[in-house]
C-alpha atoms as a PDB file:
ATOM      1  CA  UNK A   1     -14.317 -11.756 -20.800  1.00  0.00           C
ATOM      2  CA  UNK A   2     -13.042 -15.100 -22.166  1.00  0.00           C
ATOM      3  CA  UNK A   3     -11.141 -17.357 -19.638  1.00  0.00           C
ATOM      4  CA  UNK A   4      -8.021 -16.906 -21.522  1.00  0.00           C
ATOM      5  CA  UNK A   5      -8.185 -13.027 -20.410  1.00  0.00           C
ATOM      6  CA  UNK A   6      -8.810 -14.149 -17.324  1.00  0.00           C
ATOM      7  CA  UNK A   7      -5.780 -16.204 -17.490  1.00  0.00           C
ATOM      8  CA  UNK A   8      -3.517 -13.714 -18.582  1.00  0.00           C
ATOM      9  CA  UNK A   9      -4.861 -11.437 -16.262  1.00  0.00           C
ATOM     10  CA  UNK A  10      -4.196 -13.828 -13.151  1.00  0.00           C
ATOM     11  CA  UNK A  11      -0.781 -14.432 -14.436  1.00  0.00           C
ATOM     12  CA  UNK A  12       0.218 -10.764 -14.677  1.00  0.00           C
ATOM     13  CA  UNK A  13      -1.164 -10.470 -10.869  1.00  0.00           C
ATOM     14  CA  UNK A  14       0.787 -13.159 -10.101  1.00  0.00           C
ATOM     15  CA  UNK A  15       4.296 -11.736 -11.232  1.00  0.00           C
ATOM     16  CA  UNK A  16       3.026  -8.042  -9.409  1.00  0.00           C
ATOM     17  CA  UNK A  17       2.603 -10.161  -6.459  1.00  0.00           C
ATOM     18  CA  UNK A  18       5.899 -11.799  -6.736  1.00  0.00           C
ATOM     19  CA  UNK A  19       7.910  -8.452  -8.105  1.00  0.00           C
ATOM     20  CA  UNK A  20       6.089  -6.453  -4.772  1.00  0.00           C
ATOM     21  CA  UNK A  21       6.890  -8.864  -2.925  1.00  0.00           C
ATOM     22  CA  UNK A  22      10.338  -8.713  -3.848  1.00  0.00           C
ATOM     23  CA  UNK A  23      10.587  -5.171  -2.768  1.00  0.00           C
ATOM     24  CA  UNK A  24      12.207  -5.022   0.772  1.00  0.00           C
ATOM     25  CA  UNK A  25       9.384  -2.793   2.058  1.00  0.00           C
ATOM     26  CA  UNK A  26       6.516  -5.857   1.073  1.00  0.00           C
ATOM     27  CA  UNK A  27       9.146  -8.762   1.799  1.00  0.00           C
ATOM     28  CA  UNK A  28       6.746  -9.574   4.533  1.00  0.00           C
ATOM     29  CA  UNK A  29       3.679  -9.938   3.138  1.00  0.00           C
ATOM     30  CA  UNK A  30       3.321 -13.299   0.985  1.00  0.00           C
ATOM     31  CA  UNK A  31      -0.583 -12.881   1.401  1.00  0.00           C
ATOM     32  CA  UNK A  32       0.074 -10.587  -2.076  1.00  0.00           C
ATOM     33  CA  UNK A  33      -0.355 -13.908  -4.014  1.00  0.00           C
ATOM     34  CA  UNK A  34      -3.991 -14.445  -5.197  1.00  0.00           C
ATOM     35  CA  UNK A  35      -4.815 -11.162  -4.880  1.00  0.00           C
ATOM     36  CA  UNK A  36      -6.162  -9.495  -7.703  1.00  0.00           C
ATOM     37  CA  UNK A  37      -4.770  -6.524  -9.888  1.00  0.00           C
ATOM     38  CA  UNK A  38      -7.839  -3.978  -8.763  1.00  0.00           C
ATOM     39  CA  UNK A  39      -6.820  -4.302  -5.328  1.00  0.00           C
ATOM     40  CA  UNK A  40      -3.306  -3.530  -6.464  1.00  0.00           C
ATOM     41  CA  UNK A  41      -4.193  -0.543  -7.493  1.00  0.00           C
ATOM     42  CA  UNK A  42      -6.519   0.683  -4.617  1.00  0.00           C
ATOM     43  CA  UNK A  43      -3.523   0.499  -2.530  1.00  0.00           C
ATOM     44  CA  UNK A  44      -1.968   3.663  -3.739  1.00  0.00           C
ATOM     45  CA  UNK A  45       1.206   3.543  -1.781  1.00  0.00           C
ATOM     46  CA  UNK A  46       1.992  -0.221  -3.097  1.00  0.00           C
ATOM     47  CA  UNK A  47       1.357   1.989  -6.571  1.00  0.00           C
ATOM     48  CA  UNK A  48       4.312   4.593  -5.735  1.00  0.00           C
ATOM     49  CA  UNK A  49       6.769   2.045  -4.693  1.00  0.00           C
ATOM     50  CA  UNK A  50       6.768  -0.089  -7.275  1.00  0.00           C
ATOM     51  CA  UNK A  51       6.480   2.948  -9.801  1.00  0.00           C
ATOM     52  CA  UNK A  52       9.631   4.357  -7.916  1.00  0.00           C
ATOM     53  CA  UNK A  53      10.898   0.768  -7.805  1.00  0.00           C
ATOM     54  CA  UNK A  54      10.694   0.607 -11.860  1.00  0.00           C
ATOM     55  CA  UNK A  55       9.092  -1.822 -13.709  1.00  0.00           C
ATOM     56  CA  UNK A  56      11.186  -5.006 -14.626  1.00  0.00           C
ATOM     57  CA  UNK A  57      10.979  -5.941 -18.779  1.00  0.00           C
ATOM     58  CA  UNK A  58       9.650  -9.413 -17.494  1.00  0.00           C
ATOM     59  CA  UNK A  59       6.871  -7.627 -16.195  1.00  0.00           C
ATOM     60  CA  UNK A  60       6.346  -5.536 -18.465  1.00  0.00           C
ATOM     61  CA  UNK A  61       6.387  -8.010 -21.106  1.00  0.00           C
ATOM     62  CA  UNK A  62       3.158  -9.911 -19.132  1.00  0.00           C
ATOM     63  CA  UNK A  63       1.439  -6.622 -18.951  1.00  0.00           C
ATOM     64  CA  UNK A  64       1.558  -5.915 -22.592  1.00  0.00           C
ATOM     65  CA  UNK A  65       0.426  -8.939 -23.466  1.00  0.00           C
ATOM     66  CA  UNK A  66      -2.892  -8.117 -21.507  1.00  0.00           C
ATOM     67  CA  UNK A  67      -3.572  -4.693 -23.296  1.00  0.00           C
ATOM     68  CA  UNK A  68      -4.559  -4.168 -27.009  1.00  0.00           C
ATOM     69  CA  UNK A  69      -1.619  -1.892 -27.444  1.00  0.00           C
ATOM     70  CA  UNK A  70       0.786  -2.612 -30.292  1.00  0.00           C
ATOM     71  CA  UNK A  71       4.680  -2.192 -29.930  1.00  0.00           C
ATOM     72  CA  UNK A  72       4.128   1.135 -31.930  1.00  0.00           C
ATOM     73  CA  UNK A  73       1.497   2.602 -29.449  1.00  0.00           C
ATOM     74  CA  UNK A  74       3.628   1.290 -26.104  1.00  0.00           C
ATOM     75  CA  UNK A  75       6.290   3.218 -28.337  1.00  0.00           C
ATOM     76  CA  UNK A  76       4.095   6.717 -28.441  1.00  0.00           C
ATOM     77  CA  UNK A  77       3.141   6.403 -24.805  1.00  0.00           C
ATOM     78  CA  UNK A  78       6.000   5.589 -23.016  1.00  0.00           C
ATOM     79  CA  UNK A  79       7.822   8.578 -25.470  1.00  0.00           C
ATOM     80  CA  UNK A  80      10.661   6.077 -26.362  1.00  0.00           C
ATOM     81  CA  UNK A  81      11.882   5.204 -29.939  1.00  0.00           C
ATOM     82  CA  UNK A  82      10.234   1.872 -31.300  1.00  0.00           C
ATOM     83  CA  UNK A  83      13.905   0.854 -31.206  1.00  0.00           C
ATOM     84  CA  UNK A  84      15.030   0.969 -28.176  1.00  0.00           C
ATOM     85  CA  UNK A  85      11.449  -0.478 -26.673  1.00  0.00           C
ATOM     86  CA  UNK A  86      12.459  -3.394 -28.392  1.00  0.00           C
ATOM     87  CA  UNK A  87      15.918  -3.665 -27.513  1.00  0.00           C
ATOM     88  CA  UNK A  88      14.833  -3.404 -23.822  1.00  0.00           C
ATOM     89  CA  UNK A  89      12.549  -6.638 -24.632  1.00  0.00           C
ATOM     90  CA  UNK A  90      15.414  -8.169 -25.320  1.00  0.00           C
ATOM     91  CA  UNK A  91      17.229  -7.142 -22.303  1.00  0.00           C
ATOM     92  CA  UNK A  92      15.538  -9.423 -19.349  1.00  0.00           C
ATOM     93  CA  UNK A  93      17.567  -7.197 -16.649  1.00  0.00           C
ATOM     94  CA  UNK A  94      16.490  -3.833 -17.815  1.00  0.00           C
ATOM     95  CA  UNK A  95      14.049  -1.887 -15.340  1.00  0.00           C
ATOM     96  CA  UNK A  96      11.872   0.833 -16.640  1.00  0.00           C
ATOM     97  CA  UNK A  97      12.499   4.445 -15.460  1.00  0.00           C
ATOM     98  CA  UNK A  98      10.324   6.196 -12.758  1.00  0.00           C
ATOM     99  CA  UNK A  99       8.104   8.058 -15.225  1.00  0.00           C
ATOM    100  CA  UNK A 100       7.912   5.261 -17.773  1.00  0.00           C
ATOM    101  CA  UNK A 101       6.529   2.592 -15.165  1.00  0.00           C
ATOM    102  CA  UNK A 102       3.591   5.115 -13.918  1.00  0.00           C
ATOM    103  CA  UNK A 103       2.577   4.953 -17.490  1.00  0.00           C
ATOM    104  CA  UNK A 104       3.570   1.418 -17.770  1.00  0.00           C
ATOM    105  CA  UNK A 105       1.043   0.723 -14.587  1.00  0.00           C
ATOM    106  CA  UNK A 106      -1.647   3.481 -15.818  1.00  0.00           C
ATOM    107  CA  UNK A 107      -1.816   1.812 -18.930  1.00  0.00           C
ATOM    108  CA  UNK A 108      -2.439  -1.662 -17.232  1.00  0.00           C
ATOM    109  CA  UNK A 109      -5.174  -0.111 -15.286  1.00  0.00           C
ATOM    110  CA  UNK A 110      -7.386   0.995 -17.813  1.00  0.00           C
ATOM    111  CA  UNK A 111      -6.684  -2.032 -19.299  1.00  0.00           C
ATOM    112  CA  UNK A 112      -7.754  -4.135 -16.315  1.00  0.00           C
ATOM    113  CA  UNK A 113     -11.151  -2.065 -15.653  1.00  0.00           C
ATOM    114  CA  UNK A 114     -11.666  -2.284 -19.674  1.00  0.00           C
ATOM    115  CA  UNK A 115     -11.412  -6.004 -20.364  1.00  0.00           C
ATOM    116  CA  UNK A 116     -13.619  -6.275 -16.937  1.00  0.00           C
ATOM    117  CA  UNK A 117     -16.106  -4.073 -18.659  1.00  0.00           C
ATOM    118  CA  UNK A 118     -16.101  -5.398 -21.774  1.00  0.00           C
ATOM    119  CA  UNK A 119     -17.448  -8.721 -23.235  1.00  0.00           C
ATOM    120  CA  UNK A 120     -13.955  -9.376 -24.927  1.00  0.00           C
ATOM    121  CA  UNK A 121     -10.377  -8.030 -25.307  1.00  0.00           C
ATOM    122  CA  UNK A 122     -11.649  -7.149 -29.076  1.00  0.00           C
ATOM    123  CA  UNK A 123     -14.708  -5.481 -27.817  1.00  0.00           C
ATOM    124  CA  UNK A 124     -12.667  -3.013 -25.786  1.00  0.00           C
ATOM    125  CA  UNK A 125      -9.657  -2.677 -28.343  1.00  0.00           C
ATOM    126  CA  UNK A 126     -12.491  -1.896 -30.710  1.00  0.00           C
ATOM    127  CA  UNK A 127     -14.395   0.757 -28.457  1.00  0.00           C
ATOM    128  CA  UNK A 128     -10.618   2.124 -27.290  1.00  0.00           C
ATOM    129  CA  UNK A 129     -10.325   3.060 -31.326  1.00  0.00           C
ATOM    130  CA  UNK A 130     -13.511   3.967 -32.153  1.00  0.00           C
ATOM    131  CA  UNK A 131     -14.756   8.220 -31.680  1.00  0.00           C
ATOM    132  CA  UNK A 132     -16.653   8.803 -28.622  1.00  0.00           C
ATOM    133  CA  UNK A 133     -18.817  11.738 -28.414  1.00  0.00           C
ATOM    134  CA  UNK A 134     -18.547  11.079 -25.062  1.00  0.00           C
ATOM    135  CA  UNK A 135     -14.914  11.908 -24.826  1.00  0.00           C
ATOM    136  CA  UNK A 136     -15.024  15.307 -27.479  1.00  0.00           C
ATOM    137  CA  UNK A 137     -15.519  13.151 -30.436  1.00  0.00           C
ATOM    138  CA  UNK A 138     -11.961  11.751 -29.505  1.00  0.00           C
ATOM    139  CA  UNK A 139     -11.069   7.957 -30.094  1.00  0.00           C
ATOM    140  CA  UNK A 140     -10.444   6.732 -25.974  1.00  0.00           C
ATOM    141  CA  UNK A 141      -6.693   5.596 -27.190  1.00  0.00           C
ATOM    142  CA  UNK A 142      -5.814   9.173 -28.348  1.00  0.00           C
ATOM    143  CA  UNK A 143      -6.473  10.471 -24.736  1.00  0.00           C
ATOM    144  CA  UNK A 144      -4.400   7.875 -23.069  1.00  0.00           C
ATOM    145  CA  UNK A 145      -0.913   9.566 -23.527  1.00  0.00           C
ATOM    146  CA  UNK A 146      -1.172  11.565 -20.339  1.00  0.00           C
ATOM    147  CA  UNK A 147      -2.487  11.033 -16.752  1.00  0.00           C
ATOM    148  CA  UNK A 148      -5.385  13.643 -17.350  1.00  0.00           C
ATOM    149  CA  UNK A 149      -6.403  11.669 -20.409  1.00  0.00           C
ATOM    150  CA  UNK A 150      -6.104   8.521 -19.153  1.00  0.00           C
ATOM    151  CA  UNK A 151      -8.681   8.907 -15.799  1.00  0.00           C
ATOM    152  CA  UNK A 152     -11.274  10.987 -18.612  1.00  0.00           C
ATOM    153  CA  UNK A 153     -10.909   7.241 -20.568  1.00  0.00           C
ATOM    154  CA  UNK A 154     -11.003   5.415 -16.819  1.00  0.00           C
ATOM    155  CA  UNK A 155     -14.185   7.702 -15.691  1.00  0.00           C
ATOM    156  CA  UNK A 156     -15.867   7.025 -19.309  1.00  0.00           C
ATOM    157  CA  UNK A 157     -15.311   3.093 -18.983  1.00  0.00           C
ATOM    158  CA  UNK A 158     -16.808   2.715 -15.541  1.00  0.00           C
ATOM    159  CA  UNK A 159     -20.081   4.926 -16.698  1.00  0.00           C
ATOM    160  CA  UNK A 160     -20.588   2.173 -19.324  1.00  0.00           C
ATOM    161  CA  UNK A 161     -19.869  -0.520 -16.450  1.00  0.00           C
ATOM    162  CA  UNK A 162     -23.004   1.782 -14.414  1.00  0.00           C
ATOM    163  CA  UNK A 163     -25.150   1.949 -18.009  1.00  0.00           C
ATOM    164  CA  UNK A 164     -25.024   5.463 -18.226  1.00  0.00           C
ATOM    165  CA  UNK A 165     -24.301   6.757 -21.727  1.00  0.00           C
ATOM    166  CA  UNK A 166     -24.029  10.367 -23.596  1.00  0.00           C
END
């Protein structure tokens, strides 16, 4: 992973560790800074809360600039017209509903294991539209629209992290 991923990844844990923070449950725990987005997401009731909290378009903005998504995709995932994702880009105050931050955050996570997995952010973009027989002959991005989908693309990445390929 080049150091500008690794930027851009540090940044975006960075603003989770200042939006969590910000939360009146986790207004008490400034140790959040520094810490990085995997251990975010092993702390599964951090997860619910801020899904339940909504996602801030600040945020999100910083998130999608880590994943290899275009406006169009973020568009098909989140089920939300390509205009109005835009017009909430626009709108720094808006927060995401409930059900589209837990894809907002799902998204970010495959992201986060995929760009550690992967040489560069165009080696996993690449392999994230490419068929794998590994995944029904499927391209990974196509399976990414639901939860189920998204942990058979999340299993798949860390069994090429291990070396083990079908």
């Amino acid at each position: 992973m080049s150091d500008s991923d690794f930027q851009r990844i540090d940044l975006v844990a960075e603003e989770m560790a200042t939006y969590v923070t910000s939360l009146p449950r986790y207004s008490r725990y400034p140790t959040l800074k520094g810490i990085p987005l995997s251990s975010f997401f092993s702390n599964r009731m951090m997860v619910v809360d801020v899904i339940r909290q909504g996602i801030p378009t600040s945020l999100f903005m910083s998130i999608k600039e880590i994943t290899p998504f275009s406006d169009q995709e973020w568009s098909d995932f989140l089920d939300i017209s390509l205009k109005s994702l835009q017009r909430y880009k626009k709108e720094s105050d808006y927060v995401f509903r409930s059900i589209h931050s837990e894809k907002i955050l799902e998204l970010m996570e495959v992201a986060v294991v995929g760009l550690e997995v992967f040489d560069t952010a165009a080696d996993f973009a690449a392999w994230l539209n490419a068929t794998s027989h590994a995944l029904g002959n499927r391209r990974p991005i196509e399976l990414l629209r639901d939860s189920y989908g998204k942990e058979l693309v999340l299993n798949e990445i860390h069994r090429i992290d291990q070396g083990v390929f079908v």
